[in-house]
Protein backbone atom coordinates (compact mmCIF):
# COMPACT_ATOMS: atom_id res chain seq x y z
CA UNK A 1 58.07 -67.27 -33.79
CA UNK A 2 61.04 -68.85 -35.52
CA UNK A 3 58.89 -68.56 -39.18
CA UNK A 4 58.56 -64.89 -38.93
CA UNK A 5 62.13 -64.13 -38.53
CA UNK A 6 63.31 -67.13 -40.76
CA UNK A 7 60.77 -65.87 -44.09
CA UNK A 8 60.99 -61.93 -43.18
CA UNK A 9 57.79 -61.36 -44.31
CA UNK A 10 57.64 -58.03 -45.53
CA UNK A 11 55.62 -55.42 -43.33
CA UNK A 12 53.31 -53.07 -45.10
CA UNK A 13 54.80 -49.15 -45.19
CA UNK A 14 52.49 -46.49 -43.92
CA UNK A 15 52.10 -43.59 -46.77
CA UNK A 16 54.22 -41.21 -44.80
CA UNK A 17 57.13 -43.99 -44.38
CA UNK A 18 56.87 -44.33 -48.77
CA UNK A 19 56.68 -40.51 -49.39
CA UNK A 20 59.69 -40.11 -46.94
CA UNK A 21 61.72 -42.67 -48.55
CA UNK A 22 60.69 -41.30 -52.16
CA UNK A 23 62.27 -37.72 -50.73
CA UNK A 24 65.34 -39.14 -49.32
CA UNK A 25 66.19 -41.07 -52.65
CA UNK A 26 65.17 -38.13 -54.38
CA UNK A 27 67.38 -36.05 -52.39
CA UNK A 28 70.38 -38.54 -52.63
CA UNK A 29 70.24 -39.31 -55.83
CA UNK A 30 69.78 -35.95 -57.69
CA UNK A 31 72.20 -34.32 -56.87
CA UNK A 32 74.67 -37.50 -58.02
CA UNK A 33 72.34 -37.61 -61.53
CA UNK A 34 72.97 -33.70 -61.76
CA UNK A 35 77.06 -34.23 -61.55
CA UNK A 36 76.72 -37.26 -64.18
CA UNK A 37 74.89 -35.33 -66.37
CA UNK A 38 77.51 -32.17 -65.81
CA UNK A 39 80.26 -33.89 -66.30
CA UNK A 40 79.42 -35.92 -69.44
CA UNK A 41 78.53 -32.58 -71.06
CA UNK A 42 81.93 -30.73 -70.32
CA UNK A 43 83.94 -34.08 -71.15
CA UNK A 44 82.27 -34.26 -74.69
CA UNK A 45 83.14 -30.15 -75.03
CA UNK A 46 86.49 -31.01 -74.37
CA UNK A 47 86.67 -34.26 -76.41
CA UNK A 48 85.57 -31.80 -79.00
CA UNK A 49 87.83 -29.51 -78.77
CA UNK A 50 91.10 -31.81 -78.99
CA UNK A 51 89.38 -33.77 -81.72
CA UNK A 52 89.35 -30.67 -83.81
CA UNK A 53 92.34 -29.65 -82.68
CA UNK A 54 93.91 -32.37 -83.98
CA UNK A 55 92.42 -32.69 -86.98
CA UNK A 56 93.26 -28.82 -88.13
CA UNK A 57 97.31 -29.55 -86.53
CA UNK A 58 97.34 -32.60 -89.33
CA UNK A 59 95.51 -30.60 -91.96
CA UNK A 60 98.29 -27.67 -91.27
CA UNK A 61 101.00 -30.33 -90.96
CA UNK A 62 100.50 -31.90 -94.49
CA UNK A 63 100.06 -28.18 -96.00
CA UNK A 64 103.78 -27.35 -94.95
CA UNK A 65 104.68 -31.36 -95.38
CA UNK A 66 108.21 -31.12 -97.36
CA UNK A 67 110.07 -33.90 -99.79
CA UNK A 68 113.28 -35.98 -98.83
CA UNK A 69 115.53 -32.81 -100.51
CA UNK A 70 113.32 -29.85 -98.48
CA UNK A 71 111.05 -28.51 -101.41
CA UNK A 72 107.13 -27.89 -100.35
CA UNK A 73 104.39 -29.45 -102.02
CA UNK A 74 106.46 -30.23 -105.19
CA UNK A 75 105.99 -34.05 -106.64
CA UNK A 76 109.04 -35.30 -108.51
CA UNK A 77 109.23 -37.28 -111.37
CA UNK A 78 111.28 -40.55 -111.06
């Protein structure tokens, strides 16, 4: 009596026991999959977004970029 609770053998599941468990993870875990999945997708819009955000702001920023003495886009000769 002590072996069988000191090994735990494992007791063999009836079919209905392994399709109900299948349905329960299925129902847990799909739902949590679903959100992953939703999430990822809307954080890599919005990653998106501010990338090019950022990148047109710089490309705008060194098109009005001025010298030490205010002029625009004018190189000077030293």
């Amino acid at each position: 009596m002590l072996r069988q609770f000191q090994f735990n053998t494992p007791k063999p599941r009836s079919t209905a026991a392994t399709v109900a468990l299948f349905v329960f993870g299925l129902i847990l875990f799909l739902p949590i999959l679903a959100l992953l999945l939703i999430a990822g997708f809307f954080a890599s819009i919005v990653f998106g977004v501010l990338m090019l955000f950022g990148i047109v702001s710089t490309k705008i920023r060194s098109l009005m970029k001025r010298d030490d003495e205010g002029r625009k886009n004018v190189r000077v000769r030293r």
